[in-house]
N, C-alpha and C. Protein backbone atom coordinates (compact mmCIF):
# COMPACT_ATOMS: atom_id res chain seq x y z
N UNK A 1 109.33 182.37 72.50
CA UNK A 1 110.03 182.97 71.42
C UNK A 1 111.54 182.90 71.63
N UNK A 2 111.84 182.68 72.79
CA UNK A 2 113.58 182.43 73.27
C UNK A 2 113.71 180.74 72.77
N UNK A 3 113.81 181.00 71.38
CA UNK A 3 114.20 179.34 70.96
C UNK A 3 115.80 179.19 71.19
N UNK A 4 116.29 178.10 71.21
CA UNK A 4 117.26 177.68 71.07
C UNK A 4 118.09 177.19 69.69
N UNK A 5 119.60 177.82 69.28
CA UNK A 5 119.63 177.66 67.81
C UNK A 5 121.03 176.70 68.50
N UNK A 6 121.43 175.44 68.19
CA UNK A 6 123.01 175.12 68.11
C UNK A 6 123.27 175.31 69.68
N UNK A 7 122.50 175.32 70.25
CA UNK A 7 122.90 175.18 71.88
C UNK A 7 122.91 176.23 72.41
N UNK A 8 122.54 177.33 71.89
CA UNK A 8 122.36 178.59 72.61
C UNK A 8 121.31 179.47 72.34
N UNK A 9 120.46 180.14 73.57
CA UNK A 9 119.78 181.18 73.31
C UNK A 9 119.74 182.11 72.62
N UNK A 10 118.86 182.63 71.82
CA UNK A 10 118.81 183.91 70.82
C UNK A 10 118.99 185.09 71.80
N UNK A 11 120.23 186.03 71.63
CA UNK A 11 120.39 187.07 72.04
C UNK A 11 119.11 187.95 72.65
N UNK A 12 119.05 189.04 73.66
CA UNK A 12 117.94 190.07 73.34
C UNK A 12 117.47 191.22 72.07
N UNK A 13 119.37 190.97 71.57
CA UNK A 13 119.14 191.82 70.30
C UNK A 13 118.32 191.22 69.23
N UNK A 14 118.60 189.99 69.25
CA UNK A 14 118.44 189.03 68.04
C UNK A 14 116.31 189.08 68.35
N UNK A 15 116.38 189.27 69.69
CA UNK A 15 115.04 188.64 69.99
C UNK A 15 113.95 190.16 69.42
N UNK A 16 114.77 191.14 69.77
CA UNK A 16 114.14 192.28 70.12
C UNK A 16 114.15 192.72 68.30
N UNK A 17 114.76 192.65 67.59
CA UNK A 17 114.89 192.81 66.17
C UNK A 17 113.80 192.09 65.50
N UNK A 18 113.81 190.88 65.77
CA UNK A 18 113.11 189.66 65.08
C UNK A 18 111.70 190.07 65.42
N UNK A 19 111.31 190.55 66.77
CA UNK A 19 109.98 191.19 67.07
C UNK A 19 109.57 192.48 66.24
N UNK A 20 110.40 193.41 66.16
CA UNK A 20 110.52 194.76 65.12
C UNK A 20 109.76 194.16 63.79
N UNK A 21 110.96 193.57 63.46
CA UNK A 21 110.71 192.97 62.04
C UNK A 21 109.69 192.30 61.92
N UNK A 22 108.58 191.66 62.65
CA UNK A 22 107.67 190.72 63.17
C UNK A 22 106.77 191.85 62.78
N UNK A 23 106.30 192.92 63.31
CA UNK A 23 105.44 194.05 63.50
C UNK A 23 105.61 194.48 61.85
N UNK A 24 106.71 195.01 61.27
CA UNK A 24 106.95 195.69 60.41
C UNK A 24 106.62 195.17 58.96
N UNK A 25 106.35 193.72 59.12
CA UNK A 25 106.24 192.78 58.02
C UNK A 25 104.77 192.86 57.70
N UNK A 26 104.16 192.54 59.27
CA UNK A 26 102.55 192.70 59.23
C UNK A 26 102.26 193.88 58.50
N UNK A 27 102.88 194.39 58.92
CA UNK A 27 102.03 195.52 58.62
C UNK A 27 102.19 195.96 56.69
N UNK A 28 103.00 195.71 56.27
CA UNK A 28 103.74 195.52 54.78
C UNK A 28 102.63 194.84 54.04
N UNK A 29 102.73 193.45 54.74
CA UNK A 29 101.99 192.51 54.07
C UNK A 29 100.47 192.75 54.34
N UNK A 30 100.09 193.54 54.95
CA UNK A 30 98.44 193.61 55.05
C UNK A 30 98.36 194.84 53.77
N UNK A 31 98.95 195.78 53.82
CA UNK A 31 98.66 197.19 52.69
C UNK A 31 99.57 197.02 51.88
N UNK A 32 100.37 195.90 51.17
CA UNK A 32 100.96 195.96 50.21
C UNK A 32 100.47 195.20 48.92
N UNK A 33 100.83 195.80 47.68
CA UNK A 33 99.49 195.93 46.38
C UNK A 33 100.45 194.86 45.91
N UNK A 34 99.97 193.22 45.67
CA UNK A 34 100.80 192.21 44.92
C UNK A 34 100.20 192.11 44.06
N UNK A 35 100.61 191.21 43.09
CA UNK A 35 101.03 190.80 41.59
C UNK A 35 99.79 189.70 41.59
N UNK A 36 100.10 188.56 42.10
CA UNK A 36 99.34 187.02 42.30
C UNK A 36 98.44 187.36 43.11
N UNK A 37 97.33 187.23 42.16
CA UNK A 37 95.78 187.15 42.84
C UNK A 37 95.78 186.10 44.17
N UNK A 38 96.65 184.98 44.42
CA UNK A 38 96.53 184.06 45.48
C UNK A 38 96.93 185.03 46.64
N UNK A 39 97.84 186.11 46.84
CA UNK A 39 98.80 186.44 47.80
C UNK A 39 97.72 188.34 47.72
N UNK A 40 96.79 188.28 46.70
CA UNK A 40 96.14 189.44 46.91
C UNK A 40 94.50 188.92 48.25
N UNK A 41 94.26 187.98 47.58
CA UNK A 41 93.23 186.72 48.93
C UNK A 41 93.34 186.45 49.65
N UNK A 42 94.71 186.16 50.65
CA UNK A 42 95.52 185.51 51.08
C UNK A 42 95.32 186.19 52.66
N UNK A 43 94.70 185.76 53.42
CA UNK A 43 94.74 186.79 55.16
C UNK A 43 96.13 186.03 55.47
N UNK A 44 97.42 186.69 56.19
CA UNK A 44 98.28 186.24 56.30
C UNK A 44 98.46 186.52 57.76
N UNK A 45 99.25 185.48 58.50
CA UNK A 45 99.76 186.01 59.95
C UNK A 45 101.26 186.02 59.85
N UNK A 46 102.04 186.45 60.39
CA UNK A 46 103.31 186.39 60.63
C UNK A 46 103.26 186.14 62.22
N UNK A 47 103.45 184.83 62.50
CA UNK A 47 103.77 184.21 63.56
C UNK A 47 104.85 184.26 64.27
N UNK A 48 106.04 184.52 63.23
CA UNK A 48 107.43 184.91 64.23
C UNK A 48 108.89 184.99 62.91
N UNK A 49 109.30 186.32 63.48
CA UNK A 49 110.44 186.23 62.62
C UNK A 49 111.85 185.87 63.77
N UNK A 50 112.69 184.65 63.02
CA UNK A 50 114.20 184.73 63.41
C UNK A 50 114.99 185.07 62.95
N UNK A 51 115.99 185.60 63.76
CA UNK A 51 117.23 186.47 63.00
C UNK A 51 118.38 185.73 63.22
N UNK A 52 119.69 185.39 62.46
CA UNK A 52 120.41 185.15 62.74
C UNK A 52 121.25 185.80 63.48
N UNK A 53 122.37 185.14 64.65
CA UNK A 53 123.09 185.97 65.42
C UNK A 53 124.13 187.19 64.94
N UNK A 54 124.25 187.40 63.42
CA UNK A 54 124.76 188.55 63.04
C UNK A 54 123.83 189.00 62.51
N UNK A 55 122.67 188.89 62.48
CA UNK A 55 121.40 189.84 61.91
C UNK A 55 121.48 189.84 60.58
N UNK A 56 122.02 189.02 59.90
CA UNK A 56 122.01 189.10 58.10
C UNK A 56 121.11 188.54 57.89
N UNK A 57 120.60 187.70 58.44
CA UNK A 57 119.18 186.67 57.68
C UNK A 57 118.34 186.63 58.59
N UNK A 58 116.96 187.16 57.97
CA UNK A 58 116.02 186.71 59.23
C UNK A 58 114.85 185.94 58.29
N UNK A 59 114.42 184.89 59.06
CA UNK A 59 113.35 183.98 58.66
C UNK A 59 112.00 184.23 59.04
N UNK A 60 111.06 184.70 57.97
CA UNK A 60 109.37 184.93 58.77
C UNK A 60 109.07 183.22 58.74
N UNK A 61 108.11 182.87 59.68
CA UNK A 61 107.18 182.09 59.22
C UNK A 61 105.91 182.54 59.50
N UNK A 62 105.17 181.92 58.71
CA UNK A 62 103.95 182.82 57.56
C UNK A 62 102.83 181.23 58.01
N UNK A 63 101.60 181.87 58.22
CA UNK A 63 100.64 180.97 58.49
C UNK A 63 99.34 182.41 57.59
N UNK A 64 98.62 181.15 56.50
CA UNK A 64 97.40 181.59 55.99
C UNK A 64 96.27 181.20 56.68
N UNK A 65 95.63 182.08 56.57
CA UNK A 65 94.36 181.97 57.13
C UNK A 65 93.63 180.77 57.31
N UNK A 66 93.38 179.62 57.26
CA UNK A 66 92.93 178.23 57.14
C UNK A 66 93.68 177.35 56.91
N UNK A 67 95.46 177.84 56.65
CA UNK A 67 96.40 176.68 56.36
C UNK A 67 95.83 176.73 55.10
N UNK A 68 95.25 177.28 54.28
CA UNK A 68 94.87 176.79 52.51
C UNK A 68 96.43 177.38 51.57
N UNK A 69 96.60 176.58 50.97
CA UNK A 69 98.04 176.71 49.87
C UNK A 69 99.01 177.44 50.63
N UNK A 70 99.18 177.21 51.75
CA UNK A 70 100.29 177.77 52.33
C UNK A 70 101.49 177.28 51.60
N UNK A 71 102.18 176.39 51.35
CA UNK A 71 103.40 175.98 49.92
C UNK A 71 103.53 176.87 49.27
N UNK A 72 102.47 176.91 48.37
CA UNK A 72 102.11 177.99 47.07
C UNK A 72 102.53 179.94 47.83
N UNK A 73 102.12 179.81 48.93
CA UNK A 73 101.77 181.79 49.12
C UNK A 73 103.31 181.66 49.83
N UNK A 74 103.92 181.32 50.69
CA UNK A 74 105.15 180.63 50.61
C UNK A 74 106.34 181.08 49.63
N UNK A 75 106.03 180.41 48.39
CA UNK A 75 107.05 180.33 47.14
C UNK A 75 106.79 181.79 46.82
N UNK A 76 105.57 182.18 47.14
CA UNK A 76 105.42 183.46 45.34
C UNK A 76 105.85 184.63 47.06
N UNK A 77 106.03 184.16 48.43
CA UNK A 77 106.73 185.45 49.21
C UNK A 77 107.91 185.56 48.85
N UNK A 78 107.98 184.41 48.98
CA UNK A 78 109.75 184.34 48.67
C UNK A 78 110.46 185.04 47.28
N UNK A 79 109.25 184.76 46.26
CA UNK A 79 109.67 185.65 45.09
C UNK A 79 109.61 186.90 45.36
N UNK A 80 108.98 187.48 46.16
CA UNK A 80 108.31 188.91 46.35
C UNK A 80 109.54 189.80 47.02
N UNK A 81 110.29 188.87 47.94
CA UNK A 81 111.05 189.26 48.70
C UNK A 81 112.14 190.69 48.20
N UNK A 82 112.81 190.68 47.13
CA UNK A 82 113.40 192.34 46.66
C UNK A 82 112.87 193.05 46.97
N UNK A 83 110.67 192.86 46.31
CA UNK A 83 110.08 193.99 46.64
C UNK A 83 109.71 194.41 47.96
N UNK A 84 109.85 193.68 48.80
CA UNK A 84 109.04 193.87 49.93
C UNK A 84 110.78 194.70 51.04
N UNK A 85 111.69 194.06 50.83
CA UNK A 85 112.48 194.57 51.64
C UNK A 85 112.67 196.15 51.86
N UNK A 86 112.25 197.05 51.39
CA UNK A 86 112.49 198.55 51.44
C UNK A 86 111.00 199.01 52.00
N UNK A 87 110.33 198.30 51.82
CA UNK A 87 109.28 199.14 52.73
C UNK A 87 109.32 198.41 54.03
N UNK A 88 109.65 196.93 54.22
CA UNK A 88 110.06 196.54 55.81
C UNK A 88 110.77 197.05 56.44
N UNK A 89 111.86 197.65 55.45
CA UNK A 89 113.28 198.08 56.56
C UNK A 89 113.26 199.27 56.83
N UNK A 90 112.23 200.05 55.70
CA UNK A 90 112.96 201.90 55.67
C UNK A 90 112.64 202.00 57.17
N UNK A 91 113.55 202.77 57.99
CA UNK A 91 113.23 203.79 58.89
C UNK A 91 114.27 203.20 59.73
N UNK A 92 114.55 202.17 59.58
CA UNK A 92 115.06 201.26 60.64
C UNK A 92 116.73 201.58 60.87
N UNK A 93 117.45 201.43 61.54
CA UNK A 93 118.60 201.54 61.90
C UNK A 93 119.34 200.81 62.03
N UNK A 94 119.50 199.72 61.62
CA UNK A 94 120.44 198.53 61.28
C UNK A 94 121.59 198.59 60.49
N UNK A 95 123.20 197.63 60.87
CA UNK A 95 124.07 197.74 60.50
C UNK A 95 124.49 197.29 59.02
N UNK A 96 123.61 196.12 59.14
CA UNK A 96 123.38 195.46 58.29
C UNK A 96 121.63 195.25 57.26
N UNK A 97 120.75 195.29 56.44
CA UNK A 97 119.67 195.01 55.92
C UNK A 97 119.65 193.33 55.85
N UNK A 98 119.02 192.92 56.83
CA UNK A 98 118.86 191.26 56.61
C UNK A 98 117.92 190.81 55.29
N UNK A 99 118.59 189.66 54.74
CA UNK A 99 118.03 188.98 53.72
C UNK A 99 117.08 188.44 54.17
N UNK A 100 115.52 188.27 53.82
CA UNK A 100 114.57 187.84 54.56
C UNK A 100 114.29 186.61 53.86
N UNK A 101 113.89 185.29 54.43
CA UNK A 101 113.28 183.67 53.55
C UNK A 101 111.85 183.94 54.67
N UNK A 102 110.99 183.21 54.03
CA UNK A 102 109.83 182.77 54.71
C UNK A 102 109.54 181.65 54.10
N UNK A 103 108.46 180.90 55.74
CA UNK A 103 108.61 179.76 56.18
C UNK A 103 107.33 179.64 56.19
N UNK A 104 106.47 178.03 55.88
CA UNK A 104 105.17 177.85 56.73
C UNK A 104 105.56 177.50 57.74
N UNK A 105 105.15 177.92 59.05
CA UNK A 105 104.84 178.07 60.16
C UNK A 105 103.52 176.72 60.69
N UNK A 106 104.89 175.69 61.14
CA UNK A 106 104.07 174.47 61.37
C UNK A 106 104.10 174.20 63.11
N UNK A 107 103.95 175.25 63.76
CA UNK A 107 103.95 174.74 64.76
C UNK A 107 102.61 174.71 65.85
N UNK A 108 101.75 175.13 65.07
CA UNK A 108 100.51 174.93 65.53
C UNK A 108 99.78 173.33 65.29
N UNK A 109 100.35 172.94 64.03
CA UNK A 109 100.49 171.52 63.61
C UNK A 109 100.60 170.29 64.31
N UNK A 110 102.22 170.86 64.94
CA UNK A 110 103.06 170.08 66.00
C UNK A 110 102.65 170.07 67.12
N UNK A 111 101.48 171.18 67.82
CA UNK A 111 101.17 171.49 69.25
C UNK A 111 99.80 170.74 69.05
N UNK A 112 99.31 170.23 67.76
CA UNK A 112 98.14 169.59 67.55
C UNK A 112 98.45 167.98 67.55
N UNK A 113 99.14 167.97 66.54
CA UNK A 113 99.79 166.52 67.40
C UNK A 113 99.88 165.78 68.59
N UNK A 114 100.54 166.63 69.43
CA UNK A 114 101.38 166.51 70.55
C UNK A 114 100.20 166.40 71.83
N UNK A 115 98.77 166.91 71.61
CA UNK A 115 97.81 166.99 72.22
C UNK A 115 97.20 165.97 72.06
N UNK A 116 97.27 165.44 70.68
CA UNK A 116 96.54 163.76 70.11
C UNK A 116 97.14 163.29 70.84
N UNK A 117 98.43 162.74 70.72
CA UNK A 117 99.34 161.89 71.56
C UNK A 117 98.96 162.24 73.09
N UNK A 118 98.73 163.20 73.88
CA UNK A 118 98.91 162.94 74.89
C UNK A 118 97.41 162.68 75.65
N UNK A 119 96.34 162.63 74.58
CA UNK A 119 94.86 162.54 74.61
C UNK A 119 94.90 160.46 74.85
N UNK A 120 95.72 160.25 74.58
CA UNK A 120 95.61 158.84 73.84
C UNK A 120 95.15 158.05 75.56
N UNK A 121 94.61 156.62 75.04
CA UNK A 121 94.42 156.32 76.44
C UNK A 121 95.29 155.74 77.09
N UNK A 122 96.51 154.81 76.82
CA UNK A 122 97.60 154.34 77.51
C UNK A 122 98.76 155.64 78.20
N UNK A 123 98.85 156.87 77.45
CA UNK A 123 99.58 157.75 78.26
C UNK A 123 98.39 157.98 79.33
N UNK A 124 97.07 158.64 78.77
CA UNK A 124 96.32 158.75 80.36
C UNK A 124 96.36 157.90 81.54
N UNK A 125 96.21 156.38 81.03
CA UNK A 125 96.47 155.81 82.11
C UNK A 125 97.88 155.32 82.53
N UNK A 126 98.96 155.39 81.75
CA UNK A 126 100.29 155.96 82.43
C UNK A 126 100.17 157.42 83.63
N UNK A 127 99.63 158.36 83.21
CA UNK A 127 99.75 159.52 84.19
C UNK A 127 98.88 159.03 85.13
N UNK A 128 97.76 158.52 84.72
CA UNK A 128 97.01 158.13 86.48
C UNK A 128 97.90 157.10 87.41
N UNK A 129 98.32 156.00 86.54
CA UNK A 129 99.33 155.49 87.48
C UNK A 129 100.43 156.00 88.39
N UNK A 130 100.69 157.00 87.35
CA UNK A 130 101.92 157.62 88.07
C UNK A 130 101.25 158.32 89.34
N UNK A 131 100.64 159.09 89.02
CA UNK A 131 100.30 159.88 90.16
C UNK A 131 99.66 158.94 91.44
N UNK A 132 99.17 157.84 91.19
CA UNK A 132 98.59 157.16 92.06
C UNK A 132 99.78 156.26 93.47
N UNK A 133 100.86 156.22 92.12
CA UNK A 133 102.35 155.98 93.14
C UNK A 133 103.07 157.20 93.58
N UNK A 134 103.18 158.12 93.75
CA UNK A 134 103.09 159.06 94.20
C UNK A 134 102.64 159.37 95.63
N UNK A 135 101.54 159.30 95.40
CA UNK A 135 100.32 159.42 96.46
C UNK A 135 100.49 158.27 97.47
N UNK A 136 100.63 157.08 97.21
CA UNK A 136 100.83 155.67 98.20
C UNK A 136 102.49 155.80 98.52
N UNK A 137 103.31 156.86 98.03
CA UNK A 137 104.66 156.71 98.60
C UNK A 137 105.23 157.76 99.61
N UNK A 138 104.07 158.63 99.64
CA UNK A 138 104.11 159.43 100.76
C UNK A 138 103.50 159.60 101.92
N UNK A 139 102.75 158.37 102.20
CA UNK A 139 102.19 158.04 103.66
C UNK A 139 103.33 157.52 104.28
């Protein structure tokens, strides 16, 4: 969750907020009564919110239950967003009320990928090689 934005680490504030807000969203978005029958169906996760380093904008990204119309539940959050900000924030103590965008949340996608690729058989037998020189260069 300590991503890197522009060459630098996300603060603890930035980190520790974005987690708040992480909790506070779930919980919004599970007991909150919407409009669009898609986003009333819709099992939602909130995978991770970022905040910007002055805390004005923080970004959810949003993963549906099966990846189904995630685009679609997406657009109509993003519309939702006026309504939803006062029951995310009340209680909270912030200097500022961050503007919230949400995101599909593709990085389960990317970690699926990245497992194809490294499943493949020329990297496997790249890593057996490697390791096999390794092993003959330390006798």
């Amino acid at each position: 969750m300590n991503k890197e934005r522009n060459g630098k680490q996300a603060s603890q504030r930035q980190l520790r907020v974005g987690e708040l807000l992480r909790q506070r969203l779930s919980d919004v978005l599970h007991r909150f009564d919407f409009e669009p029958k898609i986003l009333k169906r819709a099992t939602l996760t909130v995978t991770e919110v970022r905040v910007s380093p002055d805390l004005r904008r923080a970004t959810a990204y949003i993963l549906p239950l099966g990846g189904d119309n995630a685009a679609a539940i997406v657009a109509l959050l993003n519309e939702e967003v006026p309504r939803l900000k006062k029951p995310v924030l009340s209680g909270l103590h912030l200097k500022y009320v961050p503007d919230f965008s949400f995101r599909v949340d593709d990085s389960f996608d990317r970690a699926a990928h990245m497992d194809t690729l490294l499943a493949q058989g020329a990297v496997t037998r790249d890593l057996l090689d490697e390791s096999d020189d390794a092993d003959n260069g330390d006798s």
